[in-house]
C-alpha atoms as a PDB file:
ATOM      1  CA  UNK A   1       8.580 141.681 -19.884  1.00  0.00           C
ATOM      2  CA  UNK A   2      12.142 140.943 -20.461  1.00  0.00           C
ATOM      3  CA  UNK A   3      14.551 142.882 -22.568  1.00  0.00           C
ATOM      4  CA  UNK A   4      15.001 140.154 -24.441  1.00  0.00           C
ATOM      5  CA  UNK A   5      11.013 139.887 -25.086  1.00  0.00           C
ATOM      6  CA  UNK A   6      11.085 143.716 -25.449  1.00  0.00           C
ATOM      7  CA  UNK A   7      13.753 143.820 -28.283  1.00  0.00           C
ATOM      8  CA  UNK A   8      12.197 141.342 -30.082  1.00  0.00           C
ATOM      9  CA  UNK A   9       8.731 142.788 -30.222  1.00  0.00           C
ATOM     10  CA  UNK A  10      10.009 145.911 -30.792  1.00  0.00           C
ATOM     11  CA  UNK A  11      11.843 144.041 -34.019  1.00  0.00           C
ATOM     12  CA  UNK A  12       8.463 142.538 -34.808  1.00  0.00           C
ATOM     13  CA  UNK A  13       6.366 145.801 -34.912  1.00  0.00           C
ATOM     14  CA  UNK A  14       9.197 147.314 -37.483  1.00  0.00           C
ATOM     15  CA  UNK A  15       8.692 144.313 -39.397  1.00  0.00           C
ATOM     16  CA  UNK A  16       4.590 144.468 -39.468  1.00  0.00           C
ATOM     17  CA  UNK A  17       5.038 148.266 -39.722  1.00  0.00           C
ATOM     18  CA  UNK A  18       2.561 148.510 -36.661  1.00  0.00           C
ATOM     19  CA  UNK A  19       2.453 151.798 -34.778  1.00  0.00           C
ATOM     20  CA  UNK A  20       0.257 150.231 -32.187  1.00  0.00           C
ATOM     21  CA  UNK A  21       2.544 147.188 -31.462  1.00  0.00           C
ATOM     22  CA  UNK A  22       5.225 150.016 -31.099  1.00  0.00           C
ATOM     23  CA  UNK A  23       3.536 152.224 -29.034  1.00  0.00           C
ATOM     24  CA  UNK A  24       2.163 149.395 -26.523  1.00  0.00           C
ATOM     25  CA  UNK A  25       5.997 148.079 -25.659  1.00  0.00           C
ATOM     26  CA  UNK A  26       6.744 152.316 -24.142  1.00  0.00           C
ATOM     27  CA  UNK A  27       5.553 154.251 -20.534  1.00  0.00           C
ATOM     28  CA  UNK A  28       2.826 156.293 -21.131  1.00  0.00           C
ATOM     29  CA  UNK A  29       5.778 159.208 -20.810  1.00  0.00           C
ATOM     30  CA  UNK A  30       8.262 157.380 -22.979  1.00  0.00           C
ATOM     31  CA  UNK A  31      10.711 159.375 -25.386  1.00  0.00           C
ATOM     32  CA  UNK A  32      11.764 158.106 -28.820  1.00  0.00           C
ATOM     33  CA  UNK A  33      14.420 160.277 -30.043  1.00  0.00           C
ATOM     34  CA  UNK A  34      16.258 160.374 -33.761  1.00  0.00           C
ATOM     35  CA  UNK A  35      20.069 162.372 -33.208  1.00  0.00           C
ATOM     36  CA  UNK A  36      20.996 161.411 -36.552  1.00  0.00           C
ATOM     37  CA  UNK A  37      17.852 161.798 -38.458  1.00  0.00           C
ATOM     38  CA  UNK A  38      17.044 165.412 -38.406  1.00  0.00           C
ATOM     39  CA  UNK A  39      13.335 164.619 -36.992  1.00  0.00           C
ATOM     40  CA  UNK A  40      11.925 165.917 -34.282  1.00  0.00           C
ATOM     41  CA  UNK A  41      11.655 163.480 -31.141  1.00  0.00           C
ATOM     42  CA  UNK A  42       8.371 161.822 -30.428  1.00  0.00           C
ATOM     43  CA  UNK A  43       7.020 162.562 -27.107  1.00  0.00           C
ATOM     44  CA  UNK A  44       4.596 160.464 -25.085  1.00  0.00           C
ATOM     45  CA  UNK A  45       3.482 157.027 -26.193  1.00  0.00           C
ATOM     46  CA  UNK A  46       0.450 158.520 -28.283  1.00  0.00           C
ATOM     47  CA  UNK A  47       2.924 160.766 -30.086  1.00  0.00           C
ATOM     48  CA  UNK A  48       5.314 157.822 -30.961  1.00  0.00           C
ATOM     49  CA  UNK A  49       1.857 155.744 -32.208  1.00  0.00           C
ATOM     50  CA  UNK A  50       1.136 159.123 -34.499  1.00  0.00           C
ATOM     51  CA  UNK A  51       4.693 159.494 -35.404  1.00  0.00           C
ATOM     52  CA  UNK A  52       5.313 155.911 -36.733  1.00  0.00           C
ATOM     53  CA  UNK A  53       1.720 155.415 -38.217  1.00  0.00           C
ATOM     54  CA  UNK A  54       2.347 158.571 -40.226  1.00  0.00           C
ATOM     55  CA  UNK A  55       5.673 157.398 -41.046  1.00  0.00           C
ATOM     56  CA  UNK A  56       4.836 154.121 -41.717  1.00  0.00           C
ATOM     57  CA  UNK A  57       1.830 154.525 -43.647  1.00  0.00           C
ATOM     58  CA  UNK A  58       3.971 156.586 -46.235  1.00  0.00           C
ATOM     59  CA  UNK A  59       7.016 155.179 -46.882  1.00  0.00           C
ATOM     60  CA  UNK A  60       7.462 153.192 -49.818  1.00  0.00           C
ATOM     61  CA  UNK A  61       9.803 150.796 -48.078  1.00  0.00           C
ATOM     62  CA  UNK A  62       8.241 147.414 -47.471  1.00  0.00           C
ATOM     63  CA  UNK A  63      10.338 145.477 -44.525  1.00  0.00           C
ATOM     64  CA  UNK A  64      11.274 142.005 -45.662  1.00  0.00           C
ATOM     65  CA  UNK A  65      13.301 141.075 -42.224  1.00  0.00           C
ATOM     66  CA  UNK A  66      14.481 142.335 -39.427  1.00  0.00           C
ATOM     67  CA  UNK A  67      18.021 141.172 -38.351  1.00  0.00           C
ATOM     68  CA  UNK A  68      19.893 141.480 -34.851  1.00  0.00           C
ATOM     69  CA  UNK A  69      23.215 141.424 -35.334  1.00  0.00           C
ATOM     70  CA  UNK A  70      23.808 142.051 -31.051  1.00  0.00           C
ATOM     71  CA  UNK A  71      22.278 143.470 -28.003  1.00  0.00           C
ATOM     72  CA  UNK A  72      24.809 144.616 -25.454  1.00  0.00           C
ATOM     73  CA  UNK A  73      24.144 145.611 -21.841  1.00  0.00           C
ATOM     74  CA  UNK A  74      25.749 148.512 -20.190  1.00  0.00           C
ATOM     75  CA  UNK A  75      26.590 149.042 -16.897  1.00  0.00           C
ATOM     76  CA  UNK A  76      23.807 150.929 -16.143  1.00  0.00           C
ATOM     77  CA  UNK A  77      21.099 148.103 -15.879  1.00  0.00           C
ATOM     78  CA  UNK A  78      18.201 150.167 -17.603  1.00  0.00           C
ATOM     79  CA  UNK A  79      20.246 150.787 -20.689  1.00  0.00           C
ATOM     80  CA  UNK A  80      20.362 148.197 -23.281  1.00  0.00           C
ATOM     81  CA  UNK A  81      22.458 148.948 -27.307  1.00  0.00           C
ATOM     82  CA  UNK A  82      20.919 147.209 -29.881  1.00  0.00           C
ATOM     83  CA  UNK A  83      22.759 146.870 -33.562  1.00  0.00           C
ATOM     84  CA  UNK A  84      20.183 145.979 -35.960  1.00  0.00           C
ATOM     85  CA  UNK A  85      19.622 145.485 -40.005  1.00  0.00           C
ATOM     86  CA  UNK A  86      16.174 146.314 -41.972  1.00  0.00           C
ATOM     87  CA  UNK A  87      16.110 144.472 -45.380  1.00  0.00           C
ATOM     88  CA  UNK A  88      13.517 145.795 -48.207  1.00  0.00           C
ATOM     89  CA  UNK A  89      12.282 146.928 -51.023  1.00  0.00           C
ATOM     90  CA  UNK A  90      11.012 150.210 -51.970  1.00  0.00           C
ATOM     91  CA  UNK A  91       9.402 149.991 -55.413  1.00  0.00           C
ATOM     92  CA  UNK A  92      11.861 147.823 -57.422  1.00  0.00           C
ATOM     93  CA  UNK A  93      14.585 148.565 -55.465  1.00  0.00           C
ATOM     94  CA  UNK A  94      16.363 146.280 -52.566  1.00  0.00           C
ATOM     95  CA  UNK A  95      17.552 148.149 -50.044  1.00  0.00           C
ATOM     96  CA  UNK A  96      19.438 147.306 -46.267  1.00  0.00           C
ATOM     97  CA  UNK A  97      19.188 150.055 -43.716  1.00  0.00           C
ATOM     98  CA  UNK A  98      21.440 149.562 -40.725  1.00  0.00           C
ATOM     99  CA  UNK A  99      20.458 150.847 -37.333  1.00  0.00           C
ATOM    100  CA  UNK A 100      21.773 151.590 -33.719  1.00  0.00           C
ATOM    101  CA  UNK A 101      18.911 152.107 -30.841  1.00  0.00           C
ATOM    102  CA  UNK A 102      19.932 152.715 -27.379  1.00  0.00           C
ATOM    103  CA  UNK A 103      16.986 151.939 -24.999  1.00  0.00           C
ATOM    104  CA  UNK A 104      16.323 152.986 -21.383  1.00  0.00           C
ATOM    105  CA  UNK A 105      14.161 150.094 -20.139  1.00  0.00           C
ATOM    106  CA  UNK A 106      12.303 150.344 -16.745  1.00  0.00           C
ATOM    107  CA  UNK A 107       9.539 148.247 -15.234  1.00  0.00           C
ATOM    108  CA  UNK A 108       9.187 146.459 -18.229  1.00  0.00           C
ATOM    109  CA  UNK A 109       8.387 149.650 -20.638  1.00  0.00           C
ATOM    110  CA  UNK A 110      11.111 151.530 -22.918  1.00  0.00           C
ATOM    111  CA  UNK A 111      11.118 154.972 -21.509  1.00  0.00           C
ATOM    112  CA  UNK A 112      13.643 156.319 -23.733  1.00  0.00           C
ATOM    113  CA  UNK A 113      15.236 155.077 -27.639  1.00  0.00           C
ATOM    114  CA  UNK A 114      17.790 156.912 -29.115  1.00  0.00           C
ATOM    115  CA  UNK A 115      17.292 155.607 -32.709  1.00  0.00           C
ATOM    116  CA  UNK A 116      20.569 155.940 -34.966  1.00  0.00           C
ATOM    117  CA  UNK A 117      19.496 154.935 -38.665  1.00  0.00           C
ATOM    118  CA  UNK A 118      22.406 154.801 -41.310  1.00  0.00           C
ATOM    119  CA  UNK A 119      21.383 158.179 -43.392  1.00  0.00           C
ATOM    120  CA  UNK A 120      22.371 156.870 -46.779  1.00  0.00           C
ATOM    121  CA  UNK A 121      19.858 154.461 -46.751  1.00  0.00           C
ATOM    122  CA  UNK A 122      17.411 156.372 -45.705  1.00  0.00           C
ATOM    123  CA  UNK A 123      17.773 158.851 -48.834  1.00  0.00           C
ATOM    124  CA  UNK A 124      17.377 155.752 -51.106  1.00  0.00           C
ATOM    125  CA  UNK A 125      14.365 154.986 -49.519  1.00  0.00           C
ATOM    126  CA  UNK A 126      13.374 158.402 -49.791  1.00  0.00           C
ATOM    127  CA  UNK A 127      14.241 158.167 -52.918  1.00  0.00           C
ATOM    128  CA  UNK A 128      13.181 155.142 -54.589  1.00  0.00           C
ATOM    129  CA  UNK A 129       9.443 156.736 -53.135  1.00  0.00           C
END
């Protein structure tokens, strides 16, 4: 799979809220860390499916669209930056949550995400819950 392919799925499974499309696109070893969120990393590809289907099943924040604004490759040809934005609701509320991941990509799996969410729109989610 390309990173093109893997990006967008990865898009897709935010959009559908779907652990399992999630967890399917990482190595059986894969990492999925949050530096800016204050959670502690998910590791191993059944962790990330528990993580996010716990996460996901809980939030109040239902994903209208998923946006890339650009996906920029590094020198290193494994590493991939991707600048997303997440448009919802959360109860009456409309609500854009910008994000940063940076993804390791090998053999076709992501083996490592460092997921930067913008915090302040993360507390209104929290808080419109």
């Amino acid at each position: 799979m390309s990173i093109d392919e893997i990006v967008s799925r990865y898009h897709d499974a935010m959009l559908h809220k779907s652990a399992d499309e999630l967890a399917e696109l990482y190595a059986e070893d894969g990492l999925h860390e949050f530096p800016f969120g204050g959670w502690p990393p998910y590791k191993g590809r059944e962790e990330i499916r528990a993580g996010y289907r716990a996460t996901w099943g809980t939030t109040p924040f239902e994903v209208q669209e998923v946006r890339r604004l650009a996906l920029h490759r590094t020198e290193d040809s494994e590493v991939v930056v991707v600048e997303h934005v997440v448009d919802g609701t959360a109860g009456d509320r409309r609500i854009t949550v910008p994000g940063l991941l940076v993804f390791r990509i090998r053999n076709g799996q992501i083996v490592h995400t460092r997921d930067y969410m913008d915090g302040t729109a993360v507390a209104r989610v929290r808080a419109a819950g």
